[in-house]
Protein backbone atom coordinates (compact mmCIF):
# COMPACT_ATOMS: atom_id res chain seq x y z
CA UNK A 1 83.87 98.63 141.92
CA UNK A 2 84.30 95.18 139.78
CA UNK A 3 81.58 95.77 137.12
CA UNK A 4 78.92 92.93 136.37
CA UNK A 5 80.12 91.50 133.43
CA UNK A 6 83.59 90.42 135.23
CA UNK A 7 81.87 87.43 137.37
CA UNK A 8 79.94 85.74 134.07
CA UNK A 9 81.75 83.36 132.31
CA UNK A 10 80.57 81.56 129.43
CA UNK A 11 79.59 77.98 129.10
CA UNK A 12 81.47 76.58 126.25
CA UNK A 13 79.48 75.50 123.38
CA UNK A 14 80.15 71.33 122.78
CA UNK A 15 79.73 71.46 119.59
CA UNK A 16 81.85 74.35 118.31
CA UNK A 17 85.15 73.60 116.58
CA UNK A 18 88.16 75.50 117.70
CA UNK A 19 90.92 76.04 115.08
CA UNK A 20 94.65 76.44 115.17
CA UNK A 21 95.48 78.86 112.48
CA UNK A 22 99.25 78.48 111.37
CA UNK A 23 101.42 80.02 109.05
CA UNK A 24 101.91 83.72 109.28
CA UNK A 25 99.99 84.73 112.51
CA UNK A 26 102.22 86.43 114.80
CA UNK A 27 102.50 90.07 115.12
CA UNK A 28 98.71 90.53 114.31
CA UNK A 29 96.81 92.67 116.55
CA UNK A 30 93.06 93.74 115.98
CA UNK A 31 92.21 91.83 113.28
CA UNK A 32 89.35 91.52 110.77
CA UNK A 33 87.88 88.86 108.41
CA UNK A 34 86.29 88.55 105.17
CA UNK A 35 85.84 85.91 102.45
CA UNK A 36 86.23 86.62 98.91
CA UNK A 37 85.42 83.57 96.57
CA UNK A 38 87.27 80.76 97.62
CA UNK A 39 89.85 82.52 99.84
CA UNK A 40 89.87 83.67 103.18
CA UNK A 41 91.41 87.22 103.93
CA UNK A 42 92.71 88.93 107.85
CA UNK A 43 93.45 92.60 107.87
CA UNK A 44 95.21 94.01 111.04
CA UNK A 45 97.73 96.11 112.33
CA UNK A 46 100.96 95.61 112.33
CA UNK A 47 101.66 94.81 116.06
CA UNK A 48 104.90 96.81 117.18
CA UNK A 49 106.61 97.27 114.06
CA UNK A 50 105.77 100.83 112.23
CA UNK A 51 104.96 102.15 110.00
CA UNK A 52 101.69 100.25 110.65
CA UNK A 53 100.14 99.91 106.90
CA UNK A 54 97.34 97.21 107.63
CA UNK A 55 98.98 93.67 107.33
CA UNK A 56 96.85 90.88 104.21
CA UNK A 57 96.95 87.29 105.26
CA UNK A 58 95.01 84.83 103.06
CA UNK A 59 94.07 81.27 103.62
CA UNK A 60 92.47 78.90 101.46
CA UNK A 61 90.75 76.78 105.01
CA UNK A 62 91.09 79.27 107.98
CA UNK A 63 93.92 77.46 109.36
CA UNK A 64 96.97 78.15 107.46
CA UNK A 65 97.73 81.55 106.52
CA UNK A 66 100.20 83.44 103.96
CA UNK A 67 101.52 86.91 104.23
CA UNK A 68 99.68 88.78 101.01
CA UNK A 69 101.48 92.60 101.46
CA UNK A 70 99.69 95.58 102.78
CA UNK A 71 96.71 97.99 102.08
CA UNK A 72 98.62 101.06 102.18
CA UNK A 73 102.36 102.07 101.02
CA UNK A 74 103.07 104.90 103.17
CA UNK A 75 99.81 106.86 105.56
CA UNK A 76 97.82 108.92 103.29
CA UNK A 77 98.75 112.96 103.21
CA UNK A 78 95.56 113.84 105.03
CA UNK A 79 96.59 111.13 107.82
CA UNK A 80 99.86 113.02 108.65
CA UNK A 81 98.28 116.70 108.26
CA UNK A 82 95.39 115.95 110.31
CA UNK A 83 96.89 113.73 112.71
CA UNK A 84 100.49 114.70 113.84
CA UNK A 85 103.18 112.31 115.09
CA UNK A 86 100.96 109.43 113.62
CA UNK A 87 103.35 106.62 112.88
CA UNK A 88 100.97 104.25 111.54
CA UNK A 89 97.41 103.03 110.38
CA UNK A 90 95.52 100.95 112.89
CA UNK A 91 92.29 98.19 113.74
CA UNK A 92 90.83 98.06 110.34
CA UNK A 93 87.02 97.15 109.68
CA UNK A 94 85.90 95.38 105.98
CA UNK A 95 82.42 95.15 104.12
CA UNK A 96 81.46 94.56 100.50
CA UNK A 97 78.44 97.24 99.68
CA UNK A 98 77.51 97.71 96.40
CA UNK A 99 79.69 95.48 94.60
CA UNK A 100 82.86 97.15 96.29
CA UNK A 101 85.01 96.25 99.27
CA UNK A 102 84.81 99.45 102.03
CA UNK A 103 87.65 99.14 104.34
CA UNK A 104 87.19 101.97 107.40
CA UNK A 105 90.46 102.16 109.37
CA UNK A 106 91.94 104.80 112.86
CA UNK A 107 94.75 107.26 112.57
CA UNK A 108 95.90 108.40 115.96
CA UNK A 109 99.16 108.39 118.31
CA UNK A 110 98.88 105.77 121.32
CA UNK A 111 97.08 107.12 124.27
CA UNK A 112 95.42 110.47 122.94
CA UNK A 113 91.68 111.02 121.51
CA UNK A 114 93.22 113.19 118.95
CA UNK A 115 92.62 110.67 115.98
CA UNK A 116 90.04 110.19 113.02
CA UNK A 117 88.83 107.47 110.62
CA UNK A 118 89.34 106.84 107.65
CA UNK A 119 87.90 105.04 104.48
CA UNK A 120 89.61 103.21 101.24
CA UNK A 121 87.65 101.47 98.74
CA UNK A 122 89.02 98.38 96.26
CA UNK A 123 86.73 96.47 93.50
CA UNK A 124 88.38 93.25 94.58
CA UNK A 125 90.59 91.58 97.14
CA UNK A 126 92.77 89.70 95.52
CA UNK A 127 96.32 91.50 95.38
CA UNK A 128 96.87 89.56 91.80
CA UNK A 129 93.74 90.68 90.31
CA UNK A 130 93.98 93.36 87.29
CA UNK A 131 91.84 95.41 88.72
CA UNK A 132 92.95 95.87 92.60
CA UNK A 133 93.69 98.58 93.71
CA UNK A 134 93.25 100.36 97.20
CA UNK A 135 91.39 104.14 96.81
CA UNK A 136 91.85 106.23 99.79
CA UNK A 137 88.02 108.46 100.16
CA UNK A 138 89.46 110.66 103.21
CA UNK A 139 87.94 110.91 106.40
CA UNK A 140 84.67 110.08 108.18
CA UNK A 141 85.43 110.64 111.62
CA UNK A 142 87.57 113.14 113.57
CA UNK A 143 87.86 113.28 117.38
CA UNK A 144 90.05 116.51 118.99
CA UNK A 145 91.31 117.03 122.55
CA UNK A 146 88.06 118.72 122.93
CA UNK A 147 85.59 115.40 121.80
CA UNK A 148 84.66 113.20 124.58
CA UNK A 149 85.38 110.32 122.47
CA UNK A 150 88.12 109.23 120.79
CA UNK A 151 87.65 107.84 116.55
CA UNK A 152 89.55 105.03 116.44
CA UNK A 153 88.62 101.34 115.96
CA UNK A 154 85.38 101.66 113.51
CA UNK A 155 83.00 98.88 112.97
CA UNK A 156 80.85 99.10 109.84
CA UNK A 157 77.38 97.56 110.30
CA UNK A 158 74.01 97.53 108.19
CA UNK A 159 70.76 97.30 110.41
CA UNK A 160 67.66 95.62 109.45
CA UNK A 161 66.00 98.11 107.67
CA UNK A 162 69.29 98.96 105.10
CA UNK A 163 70.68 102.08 107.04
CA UNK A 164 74.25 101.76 107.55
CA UNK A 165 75.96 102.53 110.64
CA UNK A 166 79.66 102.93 112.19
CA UNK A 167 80.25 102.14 115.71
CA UNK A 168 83.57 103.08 117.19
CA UNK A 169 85.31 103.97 120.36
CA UNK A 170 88.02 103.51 122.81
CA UNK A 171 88.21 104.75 126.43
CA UNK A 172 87.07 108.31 126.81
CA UNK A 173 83.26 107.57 127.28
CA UNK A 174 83.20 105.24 125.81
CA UNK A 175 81.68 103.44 122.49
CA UNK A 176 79.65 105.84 119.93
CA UNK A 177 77.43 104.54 116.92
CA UNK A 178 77.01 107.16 113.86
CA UNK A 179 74.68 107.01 111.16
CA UNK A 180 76.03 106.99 107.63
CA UNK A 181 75.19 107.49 104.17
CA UNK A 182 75.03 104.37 102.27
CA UNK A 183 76.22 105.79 98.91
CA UNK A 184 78.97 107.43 100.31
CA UNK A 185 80.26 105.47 103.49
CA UNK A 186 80.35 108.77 105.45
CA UNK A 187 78.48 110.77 108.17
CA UNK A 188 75.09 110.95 106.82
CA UNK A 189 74.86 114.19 108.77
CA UNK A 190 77.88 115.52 110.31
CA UNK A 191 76.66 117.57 112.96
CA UNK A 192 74.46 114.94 114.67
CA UNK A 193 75.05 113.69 118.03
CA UNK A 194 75.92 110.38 118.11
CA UNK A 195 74.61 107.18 120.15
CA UNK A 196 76.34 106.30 123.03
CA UNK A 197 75.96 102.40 123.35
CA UNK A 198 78.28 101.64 126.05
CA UNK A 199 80.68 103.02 128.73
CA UNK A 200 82.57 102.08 131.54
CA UNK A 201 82.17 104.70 134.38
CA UNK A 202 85.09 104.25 136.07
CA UNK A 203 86.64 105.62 139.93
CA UNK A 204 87.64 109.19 139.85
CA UNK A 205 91.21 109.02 138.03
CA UNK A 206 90.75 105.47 136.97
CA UNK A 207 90.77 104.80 133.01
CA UNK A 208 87.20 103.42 131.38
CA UNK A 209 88.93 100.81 129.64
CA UNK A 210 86.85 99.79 126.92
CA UNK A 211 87.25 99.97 123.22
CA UNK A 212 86.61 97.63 119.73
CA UNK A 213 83.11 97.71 119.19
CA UNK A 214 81.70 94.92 116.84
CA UNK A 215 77.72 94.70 116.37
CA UNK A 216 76.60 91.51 114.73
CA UNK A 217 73.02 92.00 112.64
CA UNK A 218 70.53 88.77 114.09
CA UNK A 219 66.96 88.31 113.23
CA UNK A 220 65.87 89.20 116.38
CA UNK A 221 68.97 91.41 118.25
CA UNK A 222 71.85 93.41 117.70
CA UNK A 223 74.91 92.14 119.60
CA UNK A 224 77.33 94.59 121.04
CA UNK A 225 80.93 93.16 121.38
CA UNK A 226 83.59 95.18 123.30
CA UNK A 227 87.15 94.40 124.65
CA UNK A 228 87.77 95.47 128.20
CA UNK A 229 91.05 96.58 130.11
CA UNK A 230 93.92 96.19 128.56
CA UNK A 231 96.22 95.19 125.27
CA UNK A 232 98.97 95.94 124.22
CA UNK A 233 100.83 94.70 126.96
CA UNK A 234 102.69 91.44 126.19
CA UNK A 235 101.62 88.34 128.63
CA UNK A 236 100.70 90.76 131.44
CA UNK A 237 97.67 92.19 128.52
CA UNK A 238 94.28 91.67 130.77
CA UNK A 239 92.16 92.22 127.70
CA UNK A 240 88.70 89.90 127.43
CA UNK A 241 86.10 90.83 125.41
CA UNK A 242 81.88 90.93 126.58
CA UNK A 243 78.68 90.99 124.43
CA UNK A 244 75.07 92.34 125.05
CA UNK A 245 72.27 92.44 122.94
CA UNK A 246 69.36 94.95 121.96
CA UNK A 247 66.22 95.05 120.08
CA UNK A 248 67.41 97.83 118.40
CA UNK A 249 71.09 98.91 117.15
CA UNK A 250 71.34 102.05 118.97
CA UNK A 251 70.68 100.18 122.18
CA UNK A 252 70.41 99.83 125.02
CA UNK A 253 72.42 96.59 125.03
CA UNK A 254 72.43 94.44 127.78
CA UNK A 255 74.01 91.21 129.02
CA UNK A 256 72.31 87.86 130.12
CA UNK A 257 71.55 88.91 133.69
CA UNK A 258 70.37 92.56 132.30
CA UNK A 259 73.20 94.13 133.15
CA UNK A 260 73.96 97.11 130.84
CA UNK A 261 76.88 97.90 128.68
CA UNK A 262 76.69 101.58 129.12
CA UNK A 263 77.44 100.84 132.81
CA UNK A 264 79.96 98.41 132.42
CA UNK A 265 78.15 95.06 132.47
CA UNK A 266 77.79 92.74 130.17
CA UNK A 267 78.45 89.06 129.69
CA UNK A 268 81.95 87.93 129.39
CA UNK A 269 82.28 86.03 125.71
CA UNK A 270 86.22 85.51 125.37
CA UNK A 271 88.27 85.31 128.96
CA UNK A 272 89.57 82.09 129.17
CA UNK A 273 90.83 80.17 132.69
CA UNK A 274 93.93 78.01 130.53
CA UNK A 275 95.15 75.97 132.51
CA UNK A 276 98.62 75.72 130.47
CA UNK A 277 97.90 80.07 130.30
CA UNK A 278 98.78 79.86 127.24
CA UNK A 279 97.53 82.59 125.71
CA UNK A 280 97.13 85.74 127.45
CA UNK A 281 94.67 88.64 126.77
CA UNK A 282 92.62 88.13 124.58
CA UNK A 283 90.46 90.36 122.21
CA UNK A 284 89.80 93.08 119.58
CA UNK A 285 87.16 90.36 117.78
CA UNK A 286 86.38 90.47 114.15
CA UNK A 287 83.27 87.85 112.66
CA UNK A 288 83.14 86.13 109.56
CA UNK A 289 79.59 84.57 108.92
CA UNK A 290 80.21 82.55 105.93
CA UNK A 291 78.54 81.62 103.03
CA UNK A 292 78.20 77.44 104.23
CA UNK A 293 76.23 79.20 107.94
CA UNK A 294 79.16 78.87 110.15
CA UNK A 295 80.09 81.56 112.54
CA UNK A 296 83.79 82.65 112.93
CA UNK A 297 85.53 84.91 115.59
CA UNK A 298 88.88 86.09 115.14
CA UNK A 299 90.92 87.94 117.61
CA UNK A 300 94.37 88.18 119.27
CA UNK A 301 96.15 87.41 122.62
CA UNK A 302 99.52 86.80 123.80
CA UNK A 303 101.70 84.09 123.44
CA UNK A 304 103.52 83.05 126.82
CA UNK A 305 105.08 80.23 124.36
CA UNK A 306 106.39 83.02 121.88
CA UNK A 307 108.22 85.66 123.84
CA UNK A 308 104.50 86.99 124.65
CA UNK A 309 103.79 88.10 121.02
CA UNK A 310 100.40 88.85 119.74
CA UNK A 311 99.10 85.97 117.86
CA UNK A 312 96.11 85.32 115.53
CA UNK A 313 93.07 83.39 117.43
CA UNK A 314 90.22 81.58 115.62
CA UNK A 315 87.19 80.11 116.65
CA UNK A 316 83.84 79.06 115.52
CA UNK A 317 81.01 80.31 117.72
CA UNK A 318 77.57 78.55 117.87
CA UNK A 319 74.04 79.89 119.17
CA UNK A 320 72.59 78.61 122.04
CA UNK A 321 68.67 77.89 122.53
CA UNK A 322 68.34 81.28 124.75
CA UNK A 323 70.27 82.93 121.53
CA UNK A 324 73.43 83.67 122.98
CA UNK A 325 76.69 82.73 121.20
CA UNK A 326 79.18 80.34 122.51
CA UNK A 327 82.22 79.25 121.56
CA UNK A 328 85.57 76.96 122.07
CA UNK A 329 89.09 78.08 122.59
């Protein structure tokens, strides 16, 4: 059964500015955004080529970007002990608590829930700085062949009352939120259940495809943001990404016509009808809200134009009167 959120498509906002980021943008897949000063910084995977360390890019105006190194120089030893046949570090998340930059990123092997997240901690961005310098902190998250999630793709995300929370998920049931400890940036109590906030029930045999969870802290509502069906696939990717909204951050989020996330609904925010096609499935979002009020999303999709690589995607997003972003390609 075609689930709610595929028939909404959103009405493109007519004031939004969409940007053309150039520069070194291919090969980025799930990427994140932060600003540090005056600069502008993407983490991501790798795209195809391992081992996947978590690509830097930097730009000075969000439109042309330079190649800055990587977070890690080889997978931390816990990474390969706890995870074996990993190749590579994947679909970072980035905050500043505290005065320091918290960077939560996956460790798995494509296509099993045998995986965990993991944290790294660095005083400043800036790869030139004296005092930068990425510290690995271990794990957070684990998820065995026994979980019925899988720990990959964290998003970090304080609520309105200062507790700290990690969503993450991808497939399996779905998307889980955990509570954390704000002086530590891990489980604030291991052994608790955590939230489920959405889920794709899918046929008998059929994969829930749904994965990269990104909440976004509003006066009024949490917004949920996932990526459904499926990367990773070149031009014929049919990944697009949906959003609902919640009074509170465990949920229950729902989309515009009430649909809810934990049974697939939703309202479509990124799945665009190009007529050149362009640019083919499009997701994993990251945010940037930045310090002049604008509203970013990043993301990638496939370029039909560049032998169907994965290509960094920016846009800024506006809020309608009914408090609903929009945006333009």
């Amino acid at each position: 059964m075609r689930s709610a959120a595929a028939a909404i498509f959103l009405v493109l906002a007519p004031g939004a500015q969409a940007l053309e980021p150039s520069g070194d943008i291919v090969g980025i897949h799930d990427p994140v955004i932060i600003r540090e000063k005056d600069t502008y910084y993407i983490y991501s995977t790798n795209g195809d080529t391992p081992p996947a360390t978590l690509r830097i890019r930097s730009s000075a105006d969000l439109k042309q970007w330079t190649a800055r190194g990587h977070v890690f120089d080889k997978l931390p030893d816990w990474a390969t002990r706890l995870i074996p046949g990993t190749r590579g570090v994947w679909a970072p998340d980035i905050a500043r608590v505290d005065g320091r930059y918290r960077m939560y990123y996956s460790v798995s092997t494509f296509g099993s829930n045998r995986s965990a997240i993991g944290l790294t901690t660095n005083a400043t961005l800036d790869p030139g700085a004296p005092d930068y310098k990425w510290n690995d902190e271990g794990v957070v998250v684990e998820s065995t062949h026994d979980s019925n999630f899988n720990a990959i793709d964290p998003n970090f995300v304080v609520d309105r009352n200062g507790r700290h929370w990690l969503s993450l998920g991808s497939f399996w049931s779905g998307i889980k939120l955990f509570e954390l400890d704000p002086k530590t940036g891990k489980l604030l109590k291991p052994d608790a259940t955590p939230y489920a906030i959405a889920s794709r029930p899918a046929p008998r045999n059929a994969a829930a495809a749904l994965e990269a969870p990104f909440i976004l802290t509003r006066p009024d509502h949490y917004y949920l943001f996932v990526s459904y069906d499926f990367c990773c696939k070149g031009v014929h990717s049919t990944y697009y990404v949906v959003v609902g909204r919640a009074r509170e951050i465990t949920g229950p989020y729902l989309g515009k016509d009430g649909s809810k996330l934990l049974e697939g609904g939703g309202t479509v925010f990124i799945r665009w009808q190009d007529p050149s096609e362009r640019y083919r499935g499009q997701g994993h979002n990251g945010w940037l809200s930045d310090s002049d009020g604008k509203d970013y999303v990043v993301y990638h999709a496939y370029d039909r134009q560049n032998e169907g690589k994965s290509t960094l995607r920016i846009s800024e997003v506006k809020w309608g009167d009914d408090g609903w972003p929009e945006m333009l390609q």
